[in-house]
PDB file of N, CA and C in Angstrom:
ATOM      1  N   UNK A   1       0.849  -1.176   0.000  1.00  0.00           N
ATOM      2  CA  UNK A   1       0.000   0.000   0.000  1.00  0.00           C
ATOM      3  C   UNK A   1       0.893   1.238   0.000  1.00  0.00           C
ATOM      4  N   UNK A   2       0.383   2.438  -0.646  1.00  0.00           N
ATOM      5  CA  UNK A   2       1.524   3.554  -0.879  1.00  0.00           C
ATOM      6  C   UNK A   2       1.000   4.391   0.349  1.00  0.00           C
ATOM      7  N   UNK A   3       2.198   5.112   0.769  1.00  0.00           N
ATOM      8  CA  UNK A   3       1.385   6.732   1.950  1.00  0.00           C
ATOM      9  C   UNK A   3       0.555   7.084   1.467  1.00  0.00           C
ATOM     10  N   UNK A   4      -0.351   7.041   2.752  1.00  0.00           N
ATOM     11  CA  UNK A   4      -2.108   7.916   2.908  1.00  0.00           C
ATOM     12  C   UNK A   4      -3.346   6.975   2.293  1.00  0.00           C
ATOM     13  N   UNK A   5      -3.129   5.260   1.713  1.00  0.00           N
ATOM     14  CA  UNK A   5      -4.080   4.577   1.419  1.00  0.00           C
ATOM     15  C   UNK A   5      -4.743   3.853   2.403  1.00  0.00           C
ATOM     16  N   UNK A   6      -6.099   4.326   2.147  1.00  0.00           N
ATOM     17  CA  UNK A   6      -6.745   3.366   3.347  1.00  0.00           C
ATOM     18  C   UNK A   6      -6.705   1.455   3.381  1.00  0.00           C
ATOM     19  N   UNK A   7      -6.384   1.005   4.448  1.00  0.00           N
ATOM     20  CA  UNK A   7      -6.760  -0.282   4.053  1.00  0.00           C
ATOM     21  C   UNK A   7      -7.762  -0.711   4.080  1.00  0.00           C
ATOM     22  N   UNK A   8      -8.637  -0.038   5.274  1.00  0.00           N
ATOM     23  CA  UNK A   8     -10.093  -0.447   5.370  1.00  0.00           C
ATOM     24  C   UNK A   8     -10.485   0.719   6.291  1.00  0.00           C
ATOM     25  N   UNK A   9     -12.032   0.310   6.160  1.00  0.00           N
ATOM     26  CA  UNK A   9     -12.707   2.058   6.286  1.00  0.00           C
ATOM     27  C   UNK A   9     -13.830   1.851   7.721  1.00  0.00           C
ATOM     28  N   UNK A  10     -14.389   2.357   8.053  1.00  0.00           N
ATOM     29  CA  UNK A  10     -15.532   1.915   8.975  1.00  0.00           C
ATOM     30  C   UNK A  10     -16.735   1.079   8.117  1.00  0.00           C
ATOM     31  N   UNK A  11     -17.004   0.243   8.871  1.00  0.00           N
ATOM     32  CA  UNK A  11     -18.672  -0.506   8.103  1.00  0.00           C
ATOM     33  C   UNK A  11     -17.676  -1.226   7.041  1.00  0.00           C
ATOM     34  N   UNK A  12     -16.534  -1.671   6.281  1.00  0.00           N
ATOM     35  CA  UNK A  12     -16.421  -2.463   5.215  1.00  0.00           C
ATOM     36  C   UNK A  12     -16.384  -3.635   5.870  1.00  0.00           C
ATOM     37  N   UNK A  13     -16.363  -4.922   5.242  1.00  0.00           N
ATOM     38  CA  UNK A  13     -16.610  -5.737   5.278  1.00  0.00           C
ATOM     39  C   UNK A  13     -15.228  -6.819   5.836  1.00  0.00           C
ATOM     40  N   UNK A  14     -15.310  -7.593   6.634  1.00  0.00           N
ATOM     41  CA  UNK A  14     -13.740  -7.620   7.577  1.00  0.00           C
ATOM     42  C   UNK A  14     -13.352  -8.621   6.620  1.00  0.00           C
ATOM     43  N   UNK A  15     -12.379  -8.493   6.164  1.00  0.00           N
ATOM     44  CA  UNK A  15     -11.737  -9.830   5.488  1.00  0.00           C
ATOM     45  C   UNK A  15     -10.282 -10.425   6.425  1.00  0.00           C
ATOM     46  N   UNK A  16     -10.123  -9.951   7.414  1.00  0.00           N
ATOM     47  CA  UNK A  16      -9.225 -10.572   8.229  1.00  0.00           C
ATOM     48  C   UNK A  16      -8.434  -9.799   9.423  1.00  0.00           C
ATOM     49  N   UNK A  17      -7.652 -10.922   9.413  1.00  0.00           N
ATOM     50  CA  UNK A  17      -6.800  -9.631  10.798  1.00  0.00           C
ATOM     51  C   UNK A  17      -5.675  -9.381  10.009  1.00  0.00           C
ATOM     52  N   UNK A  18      -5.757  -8.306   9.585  1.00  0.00           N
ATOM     53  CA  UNK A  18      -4.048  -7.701   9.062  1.00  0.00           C
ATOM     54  C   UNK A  18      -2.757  -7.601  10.130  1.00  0.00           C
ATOM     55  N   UNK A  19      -1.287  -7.729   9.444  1.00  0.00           N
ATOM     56  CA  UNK A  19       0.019  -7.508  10.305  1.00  0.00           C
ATOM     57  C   UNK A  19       0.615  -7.009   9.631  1.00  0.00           C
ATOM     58  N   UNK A  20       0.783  -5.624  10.345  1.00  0.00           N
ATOM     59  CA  UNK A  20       2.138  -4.772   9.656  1.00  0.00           C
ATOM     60  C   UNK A  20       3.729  -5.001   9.596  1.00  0.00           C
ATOM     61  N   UNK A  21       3.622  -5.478   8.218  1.00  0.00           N
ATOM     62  CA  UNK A  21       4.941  -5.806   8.123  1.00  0.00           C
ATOM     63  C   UNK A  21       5.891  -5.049   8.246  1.00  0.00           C
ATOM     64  N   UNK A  22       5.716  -4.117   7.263  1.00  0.00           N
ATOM     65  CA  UNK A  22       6.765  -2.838   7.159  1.00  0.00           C
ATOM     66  C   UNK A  22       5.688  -1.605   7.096  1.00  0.00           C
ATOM     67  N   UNK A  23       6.761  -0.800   7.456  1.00  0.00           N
ATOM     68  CA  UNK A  23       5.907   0.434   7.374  1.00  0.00           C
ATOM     69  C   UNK A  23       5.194   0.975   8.341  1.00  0.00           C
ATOM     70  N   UNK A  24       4.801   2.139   8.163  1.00  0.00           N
ATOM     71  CA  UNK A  24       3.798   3.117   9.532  1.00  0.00           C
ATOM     72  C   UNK A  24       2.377   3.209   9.020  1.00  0.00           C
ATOM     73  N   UNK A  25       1.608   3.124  10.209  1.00  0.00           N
ATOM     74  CA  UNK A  25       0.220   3.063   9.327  1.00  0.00           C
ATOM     75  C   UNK A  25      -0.693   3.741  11.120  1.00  0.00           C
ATOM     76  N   UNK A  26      -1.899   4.315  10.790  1.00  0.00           N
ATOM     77  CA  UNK A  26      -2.372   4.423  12.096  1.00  0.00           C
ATOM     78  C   UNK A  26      -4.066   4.239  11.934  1.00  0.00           C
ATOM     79  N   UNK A  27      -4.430   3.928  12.810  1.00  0.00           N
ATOM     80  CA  UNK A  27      -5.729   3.449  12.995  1.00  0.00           C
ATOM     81  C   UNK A  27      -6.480   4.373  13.820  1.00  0.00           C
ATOM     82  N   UNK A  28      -7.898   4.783  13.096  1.00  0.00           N
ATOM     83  CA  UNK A  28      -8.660   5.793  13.416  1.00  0.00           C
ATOM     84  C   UNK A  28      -9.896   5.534  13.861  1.00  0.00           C
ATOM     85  N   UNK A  29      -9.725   5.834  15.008  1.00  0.00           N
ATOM     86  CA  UNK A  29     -11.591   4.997  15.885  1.00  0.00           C
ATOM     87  C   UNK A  29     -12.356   6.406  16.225  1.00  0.00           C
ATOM     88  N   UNK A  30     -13.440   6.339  15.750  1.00  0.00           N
ATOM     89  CA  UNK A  30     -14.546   7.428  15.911  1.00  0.00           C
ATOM     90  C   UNK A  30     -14.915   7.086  17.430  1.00  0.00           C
ATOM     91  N   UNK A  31     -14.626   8.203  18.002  1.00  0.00           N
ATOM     92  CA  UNK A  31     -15.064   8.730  19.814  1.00  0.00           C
ATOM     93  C   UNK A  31     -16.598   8.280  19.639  1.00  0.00           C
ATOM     94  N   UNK A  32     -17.169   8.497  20.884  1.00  0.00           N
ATOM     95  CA  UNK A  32     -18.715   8.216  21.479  1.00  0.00           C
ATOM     96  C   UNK A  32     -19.571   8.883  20.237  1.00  0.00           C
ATOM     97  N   UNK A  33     -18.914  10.298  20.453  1.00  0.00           N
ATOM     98  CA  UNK A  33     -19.831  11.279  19.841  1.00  0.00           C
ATOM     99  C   UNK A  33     -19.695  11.429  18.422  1.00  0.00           C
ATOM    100  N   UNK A  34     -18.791  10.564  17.611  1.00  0.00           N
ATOM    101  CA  UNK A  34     -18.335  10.469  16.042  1.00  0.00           C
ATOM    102  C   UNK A  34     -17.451  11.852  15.807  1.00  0.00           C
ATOM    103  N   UNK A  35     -17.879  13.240  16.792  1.00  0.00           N
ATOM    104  CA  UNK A  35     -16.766  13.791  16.730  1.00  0.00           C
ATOM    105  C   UNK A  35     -15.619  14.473  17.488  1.00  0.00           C
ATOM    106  N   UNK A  36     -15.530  13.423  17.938  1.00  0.00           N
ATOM    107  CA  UNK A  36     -14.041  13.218  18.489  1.00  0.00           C
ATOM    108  C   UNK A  36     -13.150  11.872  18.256  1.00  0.00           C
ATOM    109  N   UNK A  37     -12.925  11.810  17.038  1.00  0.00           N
ATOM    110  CA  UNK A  37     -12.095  10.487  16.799  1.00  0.00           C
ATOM    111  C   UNK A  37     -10.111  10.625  17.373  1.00  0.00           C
ATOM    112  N   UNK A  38      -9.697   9.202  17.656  1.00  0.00           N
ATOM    113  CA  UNK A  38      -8.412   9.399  17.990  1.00  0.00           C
ATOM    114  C   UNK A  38      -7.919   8.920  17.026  1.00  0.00           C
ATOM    115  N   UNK A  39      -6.585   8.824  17.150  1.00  0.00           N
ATOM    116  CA  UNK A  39      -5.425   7.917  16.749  1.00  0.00           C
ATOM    117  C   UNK A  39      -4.802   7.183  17.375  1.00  0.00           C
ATOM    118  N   UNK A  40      -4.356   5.810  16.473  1.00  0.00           N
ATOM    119  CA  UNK A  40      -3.321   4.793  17.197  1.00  0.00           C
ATOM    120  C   UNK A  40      -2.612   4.817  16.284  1.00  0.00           C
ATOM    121  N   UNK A  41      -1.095   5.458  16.854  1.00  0.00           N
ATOM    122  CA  UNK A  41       0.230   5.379  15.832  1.00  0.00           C
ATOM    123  C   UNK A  41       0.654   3.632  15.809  1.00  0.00           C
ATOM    124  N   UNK A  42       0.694   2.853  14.463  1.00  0.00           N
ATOM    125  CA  UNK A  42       1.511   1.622  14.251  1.00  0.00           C
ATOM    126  C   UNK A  42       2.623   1.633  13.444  1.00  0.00           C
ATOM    127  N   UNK A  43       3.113   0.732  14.036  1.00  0.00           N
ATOM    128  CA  UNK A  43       4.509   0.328  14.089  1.00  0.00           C
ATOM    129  C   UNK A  43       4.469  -1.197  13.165  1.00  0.00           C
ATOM    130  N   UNK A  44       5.608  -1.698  12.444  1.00  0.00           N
ATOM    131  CA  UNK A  44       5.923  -2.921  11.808  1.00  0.00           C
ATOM    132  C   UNK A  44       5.844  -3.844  12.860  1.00  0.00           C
ATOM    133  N   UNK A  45       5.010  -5.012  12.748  1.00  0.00           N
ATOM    134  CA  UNK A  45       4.335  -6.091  13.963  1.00  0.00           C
ATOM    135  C   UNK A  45       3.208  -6.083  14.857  1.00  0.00           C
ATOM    136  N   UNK A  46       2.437  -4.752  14.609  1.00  0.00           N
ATOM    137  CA  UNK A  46       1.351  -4.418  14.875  1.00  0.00           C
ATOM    138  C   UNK A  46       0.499  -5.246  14.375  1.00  0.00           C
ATOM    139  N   UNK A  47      -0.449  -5.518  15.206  1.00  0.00           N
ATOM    140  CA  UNK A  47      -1.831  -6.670  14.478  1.00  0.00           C
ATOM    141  C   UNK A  47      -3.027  -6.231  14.635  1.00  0.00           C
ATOM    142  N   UNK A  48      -4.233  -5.835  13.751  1.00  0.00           N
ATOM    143  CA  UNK A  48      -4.986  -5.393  13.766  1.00  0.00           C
ATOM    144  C   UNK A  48      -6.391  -6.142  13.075  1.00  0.00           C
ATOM    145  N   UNK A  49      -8.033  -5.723  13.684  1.00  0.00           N
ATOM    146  CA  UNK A  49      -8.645  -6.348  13.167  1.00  0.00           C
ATOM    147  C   UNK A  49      -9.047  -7.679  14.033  1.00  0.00           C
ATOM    148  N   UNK A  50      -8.415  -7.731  14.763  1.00  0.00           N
ATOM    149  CA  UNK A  50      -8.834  -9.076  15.717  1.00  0.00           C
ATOM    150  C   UNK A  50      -9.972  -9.443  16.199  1.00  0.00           C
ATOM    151  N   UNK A  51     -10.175  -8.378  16.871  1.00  0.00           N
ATOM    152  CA  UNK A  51     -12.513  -8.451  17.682  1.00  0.00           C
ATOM    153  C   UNK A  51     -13.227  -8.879  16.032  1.00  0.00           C
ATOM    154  N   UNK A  52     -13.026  -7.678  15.105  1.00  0.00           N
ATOM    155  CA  UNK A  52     -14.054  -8.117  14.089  1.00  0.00           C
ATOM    156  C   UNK A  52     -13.618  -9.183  13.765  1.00  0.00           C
ATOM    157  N   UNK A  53     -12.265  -9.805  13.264  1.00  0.00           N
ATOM    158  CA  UNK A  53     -12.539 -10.957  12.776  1.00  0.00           C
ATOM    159  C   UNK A  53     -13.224 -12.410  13.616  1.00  0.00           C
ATOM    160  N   UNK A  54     -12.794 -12.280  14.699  1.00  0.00           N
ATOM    161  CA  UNK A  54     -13.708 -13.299  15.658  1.00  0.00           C
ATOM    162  C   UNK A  54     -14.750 -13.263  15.464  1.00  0.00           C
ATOM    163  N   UNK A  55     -15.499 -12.327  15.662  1.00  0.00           N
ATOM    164  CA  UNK A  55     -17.044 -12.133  16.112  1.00  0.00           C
ATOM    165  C   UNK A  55     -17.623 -11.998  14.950  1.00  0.00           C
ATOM    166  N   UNK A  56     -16.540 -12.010  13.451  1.00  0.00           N
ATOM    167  CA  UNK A  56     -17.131 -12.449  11.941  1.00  0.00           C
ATOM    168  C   UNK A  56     -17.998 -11.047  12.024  1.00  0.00           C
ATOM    169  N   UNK A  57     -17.294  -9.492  11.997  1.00  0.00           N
ATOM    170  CA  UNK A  57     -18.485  -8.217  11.900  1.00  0.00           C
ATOM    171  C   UNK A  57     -17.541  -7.515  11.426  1.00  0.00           C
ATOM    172  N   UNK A  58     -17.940  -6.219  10.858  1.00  0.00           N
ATOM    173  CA  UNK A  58     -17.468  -5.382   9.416  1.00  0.00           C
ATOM    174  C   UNK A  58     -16.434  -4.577  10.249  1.00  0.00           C
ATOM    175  N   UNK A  59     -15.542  -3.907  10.264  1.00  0.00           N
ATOM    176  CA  UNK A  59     -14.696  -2.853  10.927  1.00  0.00           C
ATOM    177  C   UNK A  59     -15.392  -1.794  11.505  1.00  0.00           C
ATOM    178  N   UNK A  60     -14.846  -1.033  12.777  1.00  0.00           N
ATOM    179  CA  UNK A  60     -15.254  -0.216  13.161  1.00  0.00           C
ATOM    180  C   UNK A  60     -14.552   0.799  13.330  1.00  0.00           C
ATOM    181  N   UNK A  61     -13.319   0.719  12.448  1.00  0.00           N
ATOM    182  CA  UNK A  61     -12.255   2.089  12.582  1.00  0.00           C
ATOM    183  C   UNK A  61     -11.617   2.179  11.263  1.00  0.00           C
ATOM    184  N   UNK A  62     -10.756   3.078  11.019  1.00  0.00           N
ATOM    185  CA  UNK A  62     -10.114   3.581   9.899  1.00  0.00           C
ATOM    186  C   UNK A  62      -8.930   2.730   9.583  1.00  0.00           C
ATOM    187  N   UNK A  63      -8.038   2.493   9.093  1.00  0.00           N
ATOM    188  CA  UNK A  63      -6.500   1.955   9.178  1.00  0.00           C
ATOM    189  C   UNK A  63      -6.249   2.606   7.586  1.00  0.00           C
ATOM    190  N   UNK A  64      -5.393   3.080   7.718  1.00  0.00           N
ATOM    191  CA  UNK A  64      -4.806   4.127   7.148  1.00  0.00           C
ATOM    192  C   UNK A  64      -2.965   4.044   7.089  1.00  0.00           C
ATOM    193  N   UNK A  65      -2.496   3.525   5.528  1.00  0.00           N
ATOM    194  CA  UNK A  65      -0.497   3.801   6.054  1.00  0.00           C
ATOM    195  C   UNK A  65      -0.747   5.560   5.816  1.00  0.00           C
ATOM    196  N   UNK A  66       1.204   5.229   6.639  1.00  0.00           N
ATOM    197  CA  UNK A  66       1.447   6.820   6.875  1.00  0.00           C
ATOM    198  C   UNK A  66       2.263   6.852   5.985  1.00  0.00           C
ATOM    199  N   UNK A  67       3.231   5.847   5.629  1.00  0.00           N
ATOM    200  CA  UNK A  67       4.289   5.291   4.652  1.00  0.00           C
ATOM    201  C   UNK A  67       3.990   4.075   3.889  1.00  0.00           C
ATOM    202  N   UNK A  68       4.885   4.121   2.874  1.00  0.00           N
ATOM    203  CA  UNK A  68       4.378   3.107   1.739  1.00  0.00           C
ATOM    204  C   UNK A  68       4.436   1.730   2.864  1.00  0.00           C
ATOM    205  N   UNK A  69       3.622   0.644   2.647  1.00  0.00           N
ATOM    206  CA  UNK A  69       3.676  -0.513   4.077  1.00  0.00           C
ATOM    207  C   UNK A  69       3.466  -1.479   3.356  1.00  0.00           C
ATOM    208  N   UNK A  70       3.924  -2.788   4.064  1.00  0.00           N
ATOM    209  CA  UNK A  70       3.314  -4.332   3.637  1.00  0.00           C
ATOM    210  C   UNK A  70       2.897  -4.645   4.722  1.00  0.00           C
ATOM    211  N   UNK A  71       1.303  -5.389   4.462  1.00  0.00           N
ATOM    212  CA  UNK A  71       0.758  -6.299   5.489  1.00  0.00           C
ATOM    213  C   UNK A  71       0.088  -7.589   4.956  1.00  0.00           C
ATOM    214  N   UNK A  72       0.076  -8.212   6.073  1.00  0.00           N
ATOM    215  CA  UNK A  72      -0.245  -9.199   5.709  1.00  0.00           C
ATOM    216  C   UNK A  72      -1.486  -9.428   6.330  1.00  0.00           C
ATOM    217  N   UNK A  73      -1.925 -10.603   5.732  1.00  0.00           N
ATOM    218  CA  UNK A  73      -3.876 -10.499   6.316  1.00  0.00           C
ATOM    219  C   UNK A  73      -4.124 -12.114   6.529  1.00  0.00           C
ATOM    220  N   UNK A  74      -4.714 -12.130   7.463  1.00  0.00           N
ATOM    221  CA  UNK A  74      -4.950 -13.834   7.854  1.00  0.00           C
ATOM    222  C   UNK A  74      -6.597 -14.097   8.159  1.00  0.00           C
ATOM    223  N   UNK A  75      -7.047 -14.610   7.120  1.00  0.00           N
ATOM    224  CA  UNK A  75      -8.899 -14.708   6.764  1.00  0.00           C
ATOM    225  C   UNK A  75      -9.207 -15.234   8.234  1.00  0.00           C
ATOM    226  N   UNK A  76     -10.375 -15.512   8.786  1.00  0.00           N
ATOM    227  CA  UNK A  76     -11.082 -16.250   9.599  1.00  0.00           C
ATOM    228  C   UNK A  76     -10.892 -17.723   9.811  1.00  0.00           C
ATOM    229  N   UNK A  77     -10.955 -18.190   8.645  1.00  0.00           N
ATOM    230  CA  UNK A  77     -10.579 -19.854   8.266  1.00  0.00           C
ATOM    231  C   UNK A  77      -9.665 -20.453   8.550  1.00  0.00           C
ATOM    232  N   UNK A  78      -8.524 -19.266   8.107  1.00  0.00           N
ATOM    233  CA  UNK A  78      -7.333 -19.304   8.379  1.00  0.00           C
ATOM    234  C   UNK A  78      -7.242 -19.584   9.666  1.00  0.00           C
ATOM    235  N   UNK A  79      -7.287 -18.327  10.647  1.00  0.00           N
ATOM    236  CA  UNK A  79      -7.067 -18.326  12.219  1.00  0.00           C
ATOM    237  C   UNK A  79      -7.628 -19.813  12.730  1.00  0.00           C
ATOM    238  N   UNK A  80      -8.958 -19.529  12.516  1.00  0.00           N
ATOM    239  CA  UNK A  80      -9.398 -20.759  13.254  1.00  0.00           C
ATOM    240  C   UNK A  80      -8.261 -22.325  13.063  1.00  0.00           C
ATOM    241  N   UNK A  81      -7.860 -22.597  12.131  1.00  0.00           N
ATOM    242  CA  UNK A  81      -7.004 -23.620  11.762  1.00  0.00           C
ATOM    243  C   UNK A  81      -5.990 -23.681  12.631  1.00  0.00           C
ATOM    244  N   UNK A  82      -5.001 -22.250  12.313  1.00  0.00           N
ATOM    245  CA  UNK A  82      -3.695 -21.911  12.736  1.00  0.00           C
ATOM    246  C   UNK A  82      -4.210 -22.313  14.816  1.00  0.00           C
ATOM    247  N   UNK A  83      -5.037 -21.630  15.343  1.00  0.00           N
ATOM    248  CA  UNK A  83      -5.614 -22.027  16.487  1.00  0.00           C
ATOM    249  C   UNK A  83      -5.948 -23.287  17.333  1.00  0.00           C
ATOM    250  N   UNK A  84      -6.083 -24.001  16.516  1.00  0.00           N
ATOM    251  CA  UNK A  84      -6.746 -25.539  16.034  1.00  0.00           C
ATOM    252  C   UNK A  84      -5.456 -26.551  16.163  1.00  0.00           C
ATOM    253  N   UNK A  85      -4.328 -25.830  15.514  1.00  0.00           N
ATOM    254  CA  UNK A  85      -3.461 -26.854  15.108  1.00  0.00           C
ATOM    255  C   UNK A  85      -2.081 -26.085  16.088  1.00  0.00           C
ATOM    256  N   UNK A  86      -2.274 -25.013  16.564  1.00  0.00           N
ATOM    257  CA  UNK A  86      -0.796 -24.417  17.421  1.00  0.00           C
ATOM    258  C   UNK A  86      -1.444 -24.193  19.143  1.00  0.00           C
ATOM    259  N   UNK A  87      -1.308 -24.839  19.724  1.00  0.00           N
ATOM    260  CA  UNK A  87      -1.867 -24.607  21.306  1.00  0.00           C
ATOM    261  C   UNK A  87      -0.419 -23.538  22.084  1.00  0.00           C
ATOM    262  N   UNK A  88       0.277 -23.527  21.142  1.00  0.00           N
ATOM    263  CA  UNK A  88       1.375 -22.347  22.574  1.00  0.00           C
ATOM    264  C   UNK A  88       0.221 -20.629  21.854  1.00  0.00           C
ATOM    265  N   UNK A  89       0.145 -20.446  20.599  1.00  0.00           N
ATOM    266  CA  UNK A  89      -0.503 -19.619  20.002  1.00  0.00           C
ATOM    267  C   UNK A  89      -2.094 -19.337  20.591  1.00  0.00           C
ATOM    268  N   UNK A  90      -2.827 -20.788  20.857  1.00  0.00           N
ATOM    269  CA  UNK A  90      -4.046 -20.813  21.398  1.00  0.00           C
ATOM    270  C   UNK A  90      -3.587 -19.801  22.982  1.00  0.00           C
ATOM    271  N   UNK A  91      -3.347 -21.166  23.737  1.00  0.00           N
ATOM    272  CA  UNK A  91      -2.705 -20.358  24.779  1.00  0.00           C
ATOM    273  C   UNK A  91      -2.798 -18.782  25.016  1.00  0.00           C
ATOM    274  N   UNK A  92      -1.688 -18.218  24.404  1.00  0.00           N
ATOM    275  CA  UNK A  92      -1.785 -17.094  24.518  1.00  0.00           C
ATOM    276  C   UNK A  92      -2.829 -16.139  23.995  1.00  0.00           C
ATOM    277  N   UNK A  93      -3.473 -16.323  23.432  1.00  0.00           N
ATOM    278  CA  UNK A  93      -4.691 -15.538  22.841  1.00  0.00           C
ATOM    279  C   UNK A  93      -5.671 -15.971  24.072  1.00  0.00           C
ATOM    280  N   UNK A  94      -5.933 -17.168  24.653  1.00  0.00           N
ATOM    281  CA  UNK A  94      -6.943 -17.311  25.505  1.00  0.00           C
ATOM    282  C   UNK A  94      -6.171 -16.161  26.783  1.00  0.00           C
ATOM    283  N   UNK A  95      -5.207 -15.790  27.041  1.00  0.00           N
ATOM    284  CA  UNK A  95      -4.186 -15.489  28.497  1.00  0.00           C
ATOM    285  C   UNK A  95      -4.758 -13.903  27.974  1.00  0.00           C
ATOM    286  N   UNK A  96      -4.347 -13.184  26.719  1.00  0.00           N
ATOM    287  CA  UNK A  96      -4.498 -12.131  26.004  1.00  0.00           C
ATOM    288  C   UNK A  96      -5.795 -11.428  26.332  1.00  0.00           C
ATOM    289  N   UNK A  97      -6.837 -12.268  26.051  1.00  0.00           N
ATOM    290  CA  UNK A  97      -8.231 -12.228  25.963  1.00  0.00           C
ATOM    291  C   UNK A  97      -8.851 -12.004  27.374  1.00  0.00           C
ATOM    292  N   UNK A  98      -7.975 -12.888  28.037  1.00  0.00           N
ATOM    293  CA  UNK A  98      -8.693 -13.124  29.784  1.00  0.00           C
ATOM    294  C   UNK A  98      -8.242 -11.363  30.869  1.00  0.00           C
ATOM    295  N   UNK A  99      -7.066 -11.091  30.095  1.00  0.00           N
ATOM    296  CA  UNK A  99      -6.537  -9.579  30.513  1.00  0.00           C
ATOM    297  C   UNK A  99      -7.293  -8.908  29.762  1.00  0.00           C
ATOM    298  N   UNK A 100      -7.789  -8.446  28.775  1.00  0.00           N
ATOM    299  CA  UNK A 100      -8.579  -7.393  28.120  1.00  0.00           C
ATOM    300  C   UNK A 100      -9.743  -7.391  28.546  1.00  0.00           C
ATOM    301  N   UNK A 101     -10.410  -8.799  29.296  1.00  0.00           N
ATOM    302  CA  UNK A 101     -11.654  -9.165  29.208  1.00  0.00           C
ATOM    303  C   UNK A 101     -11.995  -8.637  31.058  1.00  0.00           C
ATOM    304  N   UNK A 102     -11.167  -8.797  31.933  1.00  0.00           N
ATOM    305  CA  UNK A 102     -10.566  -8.039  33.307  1.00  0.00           C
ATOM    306  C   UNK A 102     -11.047  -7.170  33.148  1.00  0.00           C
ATOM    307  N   UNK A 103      -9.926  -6.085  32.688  1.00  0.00           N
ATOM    308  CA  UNK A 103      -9.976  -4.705  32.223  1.00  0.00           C
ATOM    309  C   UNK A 103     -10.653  -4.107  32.109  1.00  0.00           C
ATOM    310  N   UNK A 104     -11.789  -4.670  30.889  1.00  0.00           N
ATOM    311  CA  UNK A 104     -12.827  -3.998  30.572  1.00  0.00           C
ATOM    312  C   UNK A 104     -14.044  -4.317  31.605  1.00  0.00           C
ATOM    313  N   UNK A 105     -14.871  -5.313  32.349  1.00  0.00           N
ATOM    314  CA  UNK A 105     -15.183  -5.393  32.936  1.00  0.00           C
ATOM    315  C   UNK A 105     -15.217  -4.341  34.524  1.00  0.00           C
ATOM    316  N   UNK A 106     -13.887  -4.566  34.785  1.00  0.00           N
ATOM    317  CA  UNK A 106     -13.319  -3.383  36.215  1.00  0.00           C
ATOM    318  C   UNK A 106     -14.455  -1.938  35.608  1.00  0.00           C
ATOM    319  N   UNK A 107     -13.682  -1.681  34.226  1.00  0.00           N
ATOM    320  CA  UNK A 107     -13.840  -0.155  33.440  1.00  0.00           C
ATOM    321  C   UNK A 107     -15.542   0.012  34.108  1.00  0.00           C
ATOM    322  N   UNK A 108     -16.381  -0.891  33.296  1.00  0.00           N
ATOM    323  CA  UNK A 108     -17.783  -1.076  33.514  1.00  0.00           C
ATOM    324  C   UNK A 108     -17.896  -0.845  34.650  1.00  0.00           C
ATOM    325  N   UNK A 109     -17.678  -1.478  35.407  1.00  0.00           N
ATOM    326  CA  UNK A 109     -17.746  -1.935  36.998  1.00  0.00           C
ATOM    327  C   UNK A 109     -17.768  -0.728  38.022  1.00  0.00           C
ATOM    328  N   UNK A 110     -16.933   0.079  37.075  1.00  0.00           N
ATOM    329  CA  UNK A 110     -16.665   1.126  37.991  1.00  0.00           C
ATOM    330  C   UNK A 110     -17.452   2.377  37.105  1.00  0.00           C
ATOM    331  N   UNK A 111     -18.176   2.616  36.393  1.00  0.00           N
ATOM    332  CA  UNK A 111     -18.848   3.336  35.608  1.00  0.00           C
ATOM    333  C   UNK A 111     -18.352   4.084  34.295  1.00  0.00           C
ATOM    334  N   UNK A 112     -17.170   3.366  34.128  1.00  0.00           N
ATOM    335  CA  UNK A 112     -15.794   4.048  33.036  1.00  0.00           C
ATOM    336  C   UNK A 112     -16.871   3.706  31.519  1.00  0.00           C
TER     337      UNK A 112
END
């Protein structure tokens, strides 16, 4: 992808979890109010796309390079397999999941 191409937009349709190979790229999530969106500066090894591709639902943020980038993209089918067939990989995504899943809960919990 060359600087300033989107890879995917809000509402498109998820075709996987992308990994930044090379290159700078940043990801743009629309705030509560749609206007106040942030930024997440990425870096080469960044992985993105993960919630939608699980839960099989369209994107909900921008991803955008900053510099010309390679990524790579791993379908649904895919994961599930790679998951299926690597348990140190399972593992850690279940360990990953169980900390985000904490986190967010506390957030709730406490009216965040």
């Amino acid at each position: 992808f060359r600087g300033g191409a989107a890879v995917y937009t809000p509402g498109s349709a998820r075709s996987g979890i992308w990994i930044l190979y090379e290159g700078r790229a940043r990801l743009i999530v629309a705030g509560a109010s749609q206007r106040h969106p942030y930024s997440v500066f990425l870096n080469s090894g960044d992985v993105l796309g993960v919630p939608e591709t699980l839960v099989n639902g369209s994107y909900n943020a921008r991803l955008e390079t900053i510099t010309s980038s390679t990524f790579g993209c791993l379908g649904r089918s895919s994961l599930c397999l790679l998951l299926a067939c690597d348990v140190i990989l399972r593992s850690q995504l279940i360990e990953e999941l169980s900390r985000g899943l904490t986190l967010a809960t506390r957030r709730s919990a406490n009216g965040m």
